[in-house]
PDB file of N, CA and C in Angstrom:
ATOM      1  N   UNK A   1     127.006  52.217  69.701  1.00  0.00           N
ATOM      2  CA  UNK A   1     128.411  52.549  69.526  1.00  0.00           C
ATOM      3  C   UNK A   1     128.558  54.062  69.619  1.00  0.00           C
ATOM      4  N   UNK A   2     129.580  54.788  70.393  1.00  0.00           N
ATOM      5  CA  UNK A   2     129.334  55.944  70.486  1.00  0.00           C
ATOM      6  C   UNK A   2     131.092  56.199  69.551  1.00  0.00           C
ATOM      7  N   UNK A   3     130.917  57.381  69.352  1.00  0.00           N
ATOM      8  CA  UNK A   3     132.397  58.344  68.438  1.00  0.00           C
ATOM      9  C   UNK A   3     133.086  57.695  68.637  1.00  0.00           C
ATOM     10  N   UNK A   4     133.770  57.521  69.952  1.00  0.00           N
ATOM     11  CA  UNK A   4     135.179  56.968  70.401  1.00  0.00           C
ATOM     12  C   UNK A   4     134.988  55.676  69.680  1.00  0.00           C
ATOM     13  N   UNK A   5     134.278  54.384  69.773  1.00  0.00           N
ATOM     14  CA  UNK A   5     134.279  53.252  69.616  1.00  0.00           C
ATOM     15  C   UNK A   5     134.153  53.139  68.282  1.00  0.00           C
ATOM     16  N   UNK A   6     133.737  54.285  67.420  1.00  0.00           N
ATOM     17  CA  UNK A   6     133.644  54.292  66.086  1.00  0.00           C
ATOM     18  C   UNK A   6     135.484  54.616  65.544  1.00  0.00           C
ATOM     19  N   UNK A   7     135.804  55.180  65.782  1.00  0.00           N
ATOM     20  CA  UNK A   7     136.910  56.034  65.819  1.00  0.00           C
ATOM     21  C   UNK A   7     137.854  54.468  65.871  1.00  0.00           C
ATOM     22  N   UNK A   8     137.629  53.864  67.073  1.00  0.00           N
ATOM     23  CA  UNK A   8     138.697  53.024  67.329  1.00  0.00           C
ATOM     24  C   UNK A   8     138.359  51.912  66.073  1.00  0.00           C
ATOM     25  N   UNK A   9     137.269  51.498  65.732  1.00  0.00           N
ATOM     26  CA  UNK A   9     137.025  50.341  64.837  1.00  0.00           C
ATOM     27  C   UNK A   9     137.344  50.626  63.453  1.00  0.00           C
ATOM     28  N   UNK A  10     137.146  52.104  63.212  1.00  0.00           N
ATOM     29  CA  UNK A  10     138.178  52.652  61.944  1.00  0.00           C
ATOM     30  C   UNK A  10     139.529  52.448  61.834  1.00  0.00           C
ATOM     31  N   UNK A  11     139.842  52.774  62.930  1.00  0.00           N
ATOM     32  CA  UNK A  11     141.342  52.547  63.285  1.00  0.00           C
ATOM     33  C   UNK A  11     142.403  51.335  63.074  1.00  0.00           C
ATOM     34  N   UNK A  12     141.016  50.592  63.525  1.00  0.00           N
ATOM     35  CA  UNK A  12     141.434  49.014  63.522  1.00  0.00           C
ATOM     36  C   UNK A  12     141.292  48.298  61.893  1.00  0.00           C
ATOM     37  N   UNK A  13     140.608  48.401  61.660  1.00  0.00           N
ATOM     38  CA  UNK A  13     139.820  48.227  60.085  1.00  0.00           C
ATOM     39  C   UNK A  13     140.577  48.319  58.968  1.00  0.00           C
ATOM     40  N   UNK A  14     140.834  50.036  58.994  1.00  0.00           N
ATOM     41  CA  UNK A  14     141.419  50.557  58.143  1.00  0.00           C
ATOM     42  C   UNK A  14     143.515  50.654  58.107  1.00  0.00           C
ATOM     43  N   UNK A  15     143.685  50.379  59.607  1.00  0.00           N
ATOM     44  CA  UNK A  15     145.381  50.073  59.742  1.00  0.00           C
ATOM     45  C   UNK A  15     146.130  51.681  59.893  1.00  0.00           C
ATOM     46  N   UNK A  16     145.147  52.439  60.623  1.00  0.00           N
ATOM     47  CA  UNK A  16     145.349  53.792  61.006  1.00  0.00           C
ATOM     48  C   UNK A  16     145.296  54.084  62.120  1.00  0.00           C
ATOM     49  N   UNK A  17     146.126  55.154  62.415  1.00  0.00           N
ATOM     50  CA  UNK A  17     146.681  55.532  64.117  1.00  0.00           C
ATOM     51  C   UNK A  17     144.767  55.715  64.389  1.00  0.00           C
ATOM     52  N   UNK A  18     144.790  56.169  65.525  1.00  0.00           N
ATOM     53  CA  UNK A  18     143.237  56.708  66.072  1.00  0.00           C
ATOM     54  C   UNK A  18     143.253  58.406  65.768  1.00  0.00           C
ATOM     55  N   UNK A  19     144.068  59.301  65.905  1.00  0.00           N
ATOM     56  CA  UNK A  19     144.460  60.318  65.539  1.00  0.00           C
ATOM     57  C   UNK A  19     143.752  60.438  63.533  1.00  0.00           C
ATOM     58  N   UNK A  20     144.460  60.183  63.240  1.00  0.00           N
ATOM     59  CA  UNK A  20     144.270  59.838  61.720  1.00  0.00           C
ATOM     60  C   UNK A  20     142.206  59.617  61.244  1.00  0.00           C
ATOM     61  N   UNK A  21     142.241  58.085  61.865  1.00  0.00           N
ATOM     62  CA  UNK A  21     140.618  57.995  62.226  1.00  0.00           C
ATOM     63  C   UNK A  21     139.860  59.006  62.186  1.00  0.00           C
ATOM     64  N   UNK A  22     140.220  59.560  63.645  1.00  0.00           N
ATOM     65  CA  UNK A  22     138.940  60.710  64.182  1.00  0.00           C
ATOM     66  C   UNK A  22     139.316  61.818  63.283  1.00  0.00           C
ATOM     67  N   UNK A  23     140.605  61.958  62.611  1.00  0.00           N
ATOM     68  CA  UNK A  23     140.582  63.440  61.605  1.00  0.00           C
ATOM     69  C   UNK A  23     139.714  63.251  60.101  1.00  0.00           C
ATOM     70  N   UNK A  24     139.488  61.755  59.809  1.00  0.00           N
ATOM     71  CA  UNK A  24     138.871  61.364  58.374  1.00  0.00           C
ATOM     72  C   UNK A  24     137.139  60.937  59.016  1.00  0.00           C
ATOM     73  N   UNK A  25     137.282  60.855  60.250  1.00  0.00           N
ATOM     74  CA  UNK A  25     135.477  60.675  60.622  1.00  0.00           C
ATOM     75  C   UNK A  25     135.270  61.938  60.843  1.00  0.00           C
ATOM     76  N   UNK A  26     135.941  63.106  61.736  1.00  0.00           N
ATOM     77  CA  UNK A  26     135.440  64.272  61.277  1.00  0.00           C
ATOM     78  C   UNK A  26     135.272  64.974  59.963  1.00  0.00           C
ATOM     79  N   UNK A  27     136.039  64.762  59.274  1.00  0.00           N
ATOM     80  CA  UNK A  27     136.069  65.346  57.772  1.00  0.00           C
ATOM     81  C   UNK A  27     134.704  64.992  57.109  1.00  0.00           C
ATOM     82  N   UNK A  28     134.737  63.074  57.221  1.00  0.00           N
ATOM     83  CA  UNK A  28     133.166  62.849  56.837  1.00  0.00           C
ATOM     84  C   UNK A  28     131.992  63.636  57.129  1.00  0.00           C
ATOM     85  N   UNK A  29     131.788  63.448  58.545  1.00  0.00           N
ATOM     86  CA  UNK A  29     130.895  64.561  58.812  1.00  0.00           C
ATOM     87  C   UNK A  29     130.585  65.808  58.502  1.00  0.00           C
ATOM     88  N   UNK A  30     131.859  66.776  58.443  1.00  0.00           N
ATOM     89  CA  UNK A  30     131.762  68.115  58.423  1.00  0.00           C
ATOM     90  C   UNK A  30     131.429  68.336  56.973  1.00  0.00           C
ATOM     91  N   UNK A  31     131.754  67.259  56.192  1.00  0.00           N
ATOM     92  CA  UNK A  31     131.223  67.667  54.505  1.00  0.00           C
ATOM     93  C   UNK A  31     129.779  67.135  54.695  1.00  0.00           C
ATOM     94  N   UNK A  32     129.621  65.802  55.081  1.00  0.00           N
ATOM     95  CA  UNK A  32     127.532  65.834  54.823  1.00  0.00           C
ATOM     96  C   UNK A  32     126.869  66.932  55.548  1.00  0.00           C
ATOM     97  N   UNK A  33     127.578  67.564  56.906  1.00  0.00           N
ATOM     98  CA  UNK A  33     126.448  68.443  57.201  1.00  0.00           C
ATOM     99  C   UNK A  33     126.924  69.753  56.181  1.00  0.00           C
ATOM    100  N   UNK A  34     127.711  69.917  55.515  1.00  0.00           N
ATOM    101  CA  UNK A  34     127.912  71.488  54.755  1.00  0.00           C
ATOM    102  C   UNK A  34     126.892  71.101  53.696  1.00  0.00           C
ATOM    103  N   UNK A  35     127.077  69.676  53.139  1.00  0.00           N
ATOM    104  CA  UNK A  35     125.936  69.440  51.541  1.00  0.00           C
ATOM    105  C   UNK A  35     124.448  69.917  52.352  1.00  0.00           C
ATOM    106  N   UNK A  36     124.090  69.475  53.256  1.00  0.00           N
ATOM    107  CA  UNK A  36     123.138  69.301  53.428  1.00  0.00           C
ATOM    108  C   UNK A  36     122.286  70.982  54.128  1.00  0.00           C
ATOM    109  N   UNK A  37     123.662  71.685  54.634  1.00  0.00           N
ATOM    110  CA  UNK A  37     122.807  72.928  54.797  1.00  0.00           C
ATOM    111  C   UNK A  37     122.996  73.500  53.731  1.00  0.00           C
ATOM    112  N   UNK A  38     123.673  73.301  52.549  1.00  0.00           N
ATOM    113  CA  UNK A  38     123.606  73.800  51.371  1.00  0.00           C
ATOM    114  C   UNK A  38     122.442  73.339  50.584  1.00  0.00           C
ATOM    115  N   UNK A  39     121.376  72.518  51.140  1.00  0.00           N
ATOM    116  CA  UNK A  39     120.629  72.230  50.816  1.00  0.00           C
ATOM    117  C   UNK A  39     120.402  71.163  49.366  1.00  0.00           C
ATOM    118  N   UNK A  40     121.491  70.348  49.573  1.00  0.00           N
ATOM    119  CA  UNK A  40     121.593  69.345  48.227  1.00  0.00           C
ATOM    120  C   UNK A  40     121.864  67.745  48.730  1.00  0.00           C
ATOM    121  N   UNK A  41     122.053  66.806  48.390  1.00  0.00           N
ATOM    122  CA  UNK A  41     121.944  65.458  49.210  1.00  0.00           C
ATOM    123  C   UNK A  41     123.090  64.661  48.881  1.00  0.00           C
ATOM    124  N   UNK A  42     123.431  63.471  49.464  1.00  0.00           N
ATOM    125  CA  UNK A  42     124.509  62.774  49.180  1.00  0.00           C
ATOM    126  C   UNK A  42     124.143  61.397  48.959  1.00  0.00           C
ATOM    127  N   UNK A  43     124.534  60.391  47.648  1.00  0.00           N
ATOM    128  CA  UNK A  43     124.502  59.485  47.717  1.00  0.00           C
ATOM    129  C   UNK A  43     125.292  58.566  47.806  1.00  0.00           C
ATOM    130  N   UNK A  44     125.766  57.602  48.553  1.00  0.00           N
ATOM    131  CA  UNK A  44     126.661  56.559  48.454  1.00  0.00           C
ATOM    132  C   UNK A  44     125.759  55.375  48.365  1.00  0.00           C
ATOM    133  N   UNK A  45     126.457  55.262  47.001  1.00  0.00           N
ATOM    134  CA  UNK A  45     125.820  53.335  46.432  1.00  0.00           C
ATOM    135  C   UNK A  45     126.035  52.384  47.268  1.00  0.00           C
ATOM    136  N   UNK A  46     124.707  52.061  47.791  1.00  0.00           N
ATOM    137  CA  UNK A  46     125.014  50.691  48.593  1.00  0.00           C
ATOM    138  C   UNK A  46     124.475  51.244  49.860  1.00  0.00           C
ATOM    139  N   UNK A  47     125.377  51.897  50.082  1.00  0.00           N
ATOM    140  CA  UNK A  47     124.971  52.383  51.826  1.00  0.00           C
ATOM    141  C   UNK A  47     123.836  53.061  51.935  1.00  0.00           C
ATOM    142  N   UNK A  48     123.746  54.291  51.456  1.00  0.00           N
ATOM    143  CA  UNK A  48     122.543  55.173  51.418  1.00  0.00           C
ATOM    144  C   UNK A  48     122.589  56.756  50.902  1.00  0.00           C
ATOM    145  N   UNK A  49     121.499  57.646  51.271  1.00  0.00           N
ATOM    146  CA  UNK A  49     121.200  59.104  51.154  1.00  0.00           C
ATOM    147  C   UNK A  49     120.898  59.636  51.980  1.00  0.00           C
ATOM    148  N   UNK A  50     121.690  60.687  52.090  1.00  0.00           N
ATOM    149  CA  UNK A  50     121.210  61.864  53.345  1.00  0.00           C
ATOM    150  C   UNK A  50     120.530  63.158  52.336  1.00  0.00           C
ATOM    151  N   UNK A  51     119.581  63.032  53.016  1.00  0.00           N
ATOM    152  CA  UNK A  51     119.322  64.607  51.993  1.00  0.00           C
ATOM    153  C   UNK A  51     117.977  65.548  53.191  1.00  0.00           C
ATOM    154  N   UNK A  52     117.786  66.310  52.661  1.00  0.00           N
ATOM    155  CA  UNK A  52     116.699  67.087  53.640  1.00  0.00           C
ATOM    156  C   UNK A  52     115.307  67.362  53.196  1.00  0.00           C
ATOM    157  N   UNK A  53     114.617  67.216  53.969  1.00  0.00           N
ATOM    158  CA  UNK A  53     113.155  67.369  53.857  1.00  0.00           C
ATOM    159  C   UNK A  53     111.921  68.352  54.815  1.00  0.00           C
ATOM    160  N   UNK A  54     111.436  68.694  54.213  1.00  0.00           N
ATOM    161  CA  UNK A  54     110.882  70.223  54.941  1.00  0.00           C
ATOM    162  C   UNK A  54     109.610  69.943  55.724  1.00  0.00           C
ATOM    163  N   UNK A  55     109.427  70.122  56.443  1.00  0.00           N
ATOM    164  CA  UNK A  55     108.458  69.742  57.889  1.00  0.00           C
ATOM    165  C   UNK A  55     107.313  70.854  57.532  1.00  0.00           C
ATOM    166  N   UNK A  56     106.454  70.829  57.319  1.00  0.00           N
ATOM    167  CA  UNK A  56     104.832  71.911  57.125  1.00  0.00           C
ATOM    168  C   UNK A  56     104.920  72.522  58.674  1.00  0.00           C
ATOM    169  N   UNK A  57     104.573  73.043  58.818  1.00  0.00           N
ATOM    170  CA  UNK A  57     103.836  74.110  60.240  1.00  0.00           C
ATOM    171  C   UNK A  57     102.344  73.254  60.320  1.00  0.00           C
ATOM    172  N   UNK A  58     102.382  72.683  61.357  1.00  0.00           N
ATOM    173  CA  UNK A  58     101.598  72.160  61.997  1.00  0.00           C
ATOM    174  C   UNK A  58     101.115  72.180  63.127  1.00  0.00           C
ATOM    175  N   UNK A  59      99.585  71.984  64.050  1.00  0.00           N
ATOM    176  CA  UNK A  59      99.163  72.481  65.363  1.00  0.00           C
ATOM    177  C   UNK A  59      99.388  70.901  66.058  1.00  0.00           C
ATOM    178  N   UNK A  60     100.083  71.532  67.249  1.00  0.00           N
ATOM    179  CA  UNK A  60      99.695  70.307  68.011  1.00  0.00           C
ATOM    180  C   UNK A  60      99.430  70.692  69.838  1.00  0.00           C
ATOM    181  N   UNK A  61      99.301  70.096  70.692  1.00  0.00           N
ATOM    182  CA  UNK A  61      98.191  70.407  71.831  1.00  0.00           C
ATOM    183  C   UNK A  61      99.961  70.235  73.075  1.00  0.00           C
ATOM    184  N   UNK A  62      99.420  71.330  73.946  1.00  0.00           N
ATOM    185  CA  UNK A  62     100.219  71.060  74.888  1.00  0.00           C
ATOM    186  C   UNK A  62      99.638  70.270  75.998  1.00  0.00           C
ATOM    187  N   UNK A  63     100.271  68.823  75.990  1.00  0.00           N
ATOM    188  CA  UNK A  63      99.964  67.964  77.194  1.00  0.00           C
ATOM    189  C   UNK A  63      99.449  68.386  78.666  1.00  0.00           C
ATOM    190  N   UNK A  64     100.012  69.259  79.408  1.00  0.00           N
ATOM    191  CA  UNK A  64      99.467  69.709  80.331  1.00  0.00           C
ATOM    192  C   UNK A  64      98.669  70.539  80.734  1.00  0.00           C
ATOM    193  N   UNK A  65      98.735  71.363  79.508  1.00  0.00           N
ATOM    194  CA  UNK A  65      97.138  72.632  79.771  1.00  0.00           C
ATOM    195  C   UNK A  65      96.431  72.200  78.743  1.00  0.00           C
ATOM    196  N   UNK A  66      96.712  71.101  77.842  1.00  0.00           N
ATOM    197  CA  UNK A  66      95.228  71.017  76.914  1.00  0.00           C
ATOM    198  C   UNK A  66      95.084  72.509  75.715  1.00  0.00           C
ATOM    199  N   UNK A  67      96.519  73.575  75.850  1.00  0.00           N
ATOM    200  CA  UNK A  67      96.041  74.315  75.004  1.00  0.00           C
ATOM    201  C   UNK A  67      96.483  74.306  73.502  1.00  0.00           C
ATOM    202  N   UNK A  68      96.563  74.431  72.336  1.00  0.00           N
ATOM    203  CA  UNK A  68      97.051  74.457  71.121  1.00  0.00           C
ATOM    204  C   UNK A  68      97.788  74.913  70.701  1.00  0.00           C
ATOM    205  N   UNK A  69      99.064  74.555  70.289  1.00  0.00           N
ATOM    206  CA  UNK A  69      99.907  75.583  69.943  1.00  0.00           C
ATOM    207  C   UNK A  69     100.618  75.208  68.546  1.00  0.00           C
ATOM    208  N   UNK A  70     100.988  76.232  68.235  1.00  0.00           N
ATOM    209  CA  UNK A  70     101.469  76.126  66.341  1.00  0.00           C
ATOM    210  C   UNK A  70     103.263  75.395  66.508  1.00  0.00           C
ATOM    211  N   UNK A  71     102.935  74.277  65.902  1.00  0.00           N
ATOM    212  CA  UNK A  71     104.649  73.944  65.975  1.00  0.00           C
ATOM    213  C   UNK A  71     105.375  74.461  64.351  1.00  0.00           C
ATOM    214  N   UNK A  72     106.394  75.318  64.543  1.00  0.00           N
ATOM    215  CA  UNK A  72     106.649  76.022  63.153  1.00  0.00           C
ATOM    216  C   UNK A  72     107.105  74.746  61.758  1.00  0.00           C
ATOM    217  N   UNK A  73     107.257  75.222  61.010  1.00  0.00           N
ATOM    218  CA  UNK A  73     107.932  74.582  59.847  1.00  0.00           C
ATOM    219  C   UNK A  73     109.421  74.514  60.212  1.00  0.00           C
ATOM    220  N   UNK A  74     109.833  73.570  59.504  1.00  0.00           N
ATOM    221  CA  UNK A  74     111.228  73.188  59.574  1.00  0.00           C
ATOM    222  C   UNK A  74     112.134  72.177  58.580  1.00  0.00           C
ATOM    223  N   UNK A  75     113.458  72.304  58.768  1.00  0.00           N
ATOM    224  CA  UNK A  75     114.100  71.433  57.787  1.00  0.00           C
ATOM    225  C   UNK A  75     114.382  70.373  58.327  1.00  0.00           C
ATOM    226  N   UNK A  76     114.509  69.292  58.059  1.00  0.00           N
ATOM    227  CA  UNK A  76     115.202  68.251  58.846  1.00  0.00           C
ATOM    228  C   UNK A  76     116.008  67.027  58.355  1.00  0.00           C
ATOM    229  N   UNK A  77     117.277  66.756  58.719  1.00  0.00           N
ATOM    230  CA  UNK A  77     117.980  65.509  57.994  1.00  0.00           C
ATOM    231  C   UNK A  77     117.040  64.266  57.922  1.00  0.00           C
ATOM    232  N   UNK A  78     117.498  63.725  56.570  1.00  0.00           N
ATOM    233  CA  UNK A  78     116.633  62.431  56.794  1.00  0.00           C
ATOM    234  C   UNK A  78     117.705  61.047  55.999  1.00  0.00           C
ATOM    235  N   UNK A  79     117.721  60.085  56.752  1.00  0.00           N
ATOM    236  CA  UNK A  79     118.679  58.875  55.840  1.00  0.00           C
ATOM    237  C   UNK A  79     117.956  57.924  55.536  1.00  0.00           C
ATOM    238  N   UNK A  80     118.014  57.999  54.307  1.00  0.00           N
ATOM    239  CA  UNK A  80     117.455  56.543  53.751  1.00  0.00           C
ATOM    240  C   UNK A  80     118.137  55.271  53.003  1.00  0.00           C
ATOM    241  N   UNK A  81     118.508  54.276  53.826  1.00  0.00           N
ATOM    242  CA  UNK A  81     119.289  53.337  53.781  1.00  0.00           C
ATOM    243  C   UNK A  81     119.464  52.406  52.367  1.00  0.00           C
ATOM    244  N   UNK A  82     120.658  52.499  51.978  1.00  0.00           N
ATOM    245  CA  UNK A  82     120.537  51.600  50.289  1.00  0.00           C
ATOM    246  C   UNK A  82     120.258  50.335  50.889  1.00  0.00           C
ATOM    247  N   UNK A  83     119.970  49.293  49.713  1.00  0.00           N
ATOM    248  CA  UNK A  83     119.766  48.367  49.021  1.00  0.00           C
ATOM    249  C   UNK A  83     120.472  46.973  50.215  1.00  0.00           C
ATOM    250  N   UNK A  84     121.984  47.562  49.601  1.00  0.00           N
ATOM    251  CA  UNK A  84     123.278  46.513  50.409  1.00  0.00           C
ATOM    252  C   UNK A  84     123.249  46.636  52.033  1.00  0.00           C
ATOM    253  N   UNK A  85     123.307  47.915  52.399  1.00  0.00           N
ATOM    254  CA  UNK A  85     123.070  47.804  53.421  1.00  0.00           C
ATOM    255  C   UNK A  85     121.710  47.338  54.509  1.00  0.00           C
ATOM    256  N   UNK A  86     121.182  47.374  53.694  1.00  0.00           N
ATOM    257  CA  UNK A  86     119.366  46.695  54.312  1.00  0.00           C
ATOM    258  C   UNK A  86     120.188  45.418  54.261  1.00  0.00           C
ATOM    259  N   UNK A  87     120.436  44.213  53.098  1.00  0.00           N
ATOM    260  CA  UNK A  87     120.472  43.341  53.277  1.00  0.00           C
ATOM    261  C   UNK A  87     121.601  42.686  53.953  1.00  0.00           C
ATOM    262  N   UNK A  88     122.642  43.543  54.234  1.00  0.00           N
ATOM    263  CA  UNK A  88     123.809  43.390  55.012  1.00  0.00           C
ATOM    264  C   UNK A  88     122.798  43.137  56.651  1.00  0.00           C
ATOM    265  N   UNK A  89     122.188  43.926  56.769  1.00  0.00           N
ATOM    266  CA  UNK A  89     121.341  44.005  57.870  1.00  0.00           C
ATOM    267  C   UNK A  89     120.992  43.014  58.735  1.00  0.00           C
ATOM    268  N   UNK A  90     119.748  42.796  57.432  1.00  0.00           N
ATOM    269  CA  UNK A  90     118.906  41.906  57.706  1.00  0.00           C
ATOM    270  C   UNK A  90     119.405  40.649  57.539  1.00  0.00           C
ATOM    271  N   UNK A  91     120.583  40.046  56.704  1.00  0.00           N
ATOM    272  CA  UNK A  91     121.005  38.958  56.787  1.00  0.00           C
ATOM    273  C   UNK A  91     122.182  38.179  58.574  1.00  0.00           C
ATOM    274  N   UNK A  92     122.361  39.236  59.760  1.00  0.00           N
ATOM    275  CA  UNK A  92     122.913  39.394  60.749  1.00  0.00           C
ATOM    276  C   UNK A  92     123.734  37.875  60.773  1.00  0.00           C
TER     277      UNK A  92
END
């Protein structure tokens, strides 16, 4: 499902123009990524957690010359899916 099709199924769902939609799916977004470069996490019961987790500096080999190179440290989003939604899932 890409934005648009998200956008429209909000739309539909919720009994809101598409305008409206895409201004409350952007809003969503633009607050988990501010928590999250603020470096703190979000939980919604049921659904899940976004929060961030820090990547070590690690060596790994460049495929075509065989030579080694340092891949740096880093932050990176990570979601880990609640409870309801696994079994929303898995029950299809």
């Amino acid at each position: 499902m890409k934005k648009a099709e998200l956008i429209n199924a909000i739309a539909e769902k919720g009994g809101y123009s598409k305008k409206d939609a895409e201004k409350a799916l952007d809003a969503v977004v633009d607050s988990i990524t501010d928590v999250l470069v603020a470096g703190d996490k979000i939980t919604l019961v049921g659904f899940g957690t976004f929060k961030t987790k820090e990547k070590p500096e690690t060596t790994g080999r460049n495929p075509r010359t065989k030579e080694t190179v340092t891949i740096p440290a880093k932050t990176v989003p990570v979601f880990k899916a609640g409870q309801t939604l696994k079994d929303a899932v898995n029950k299809k």
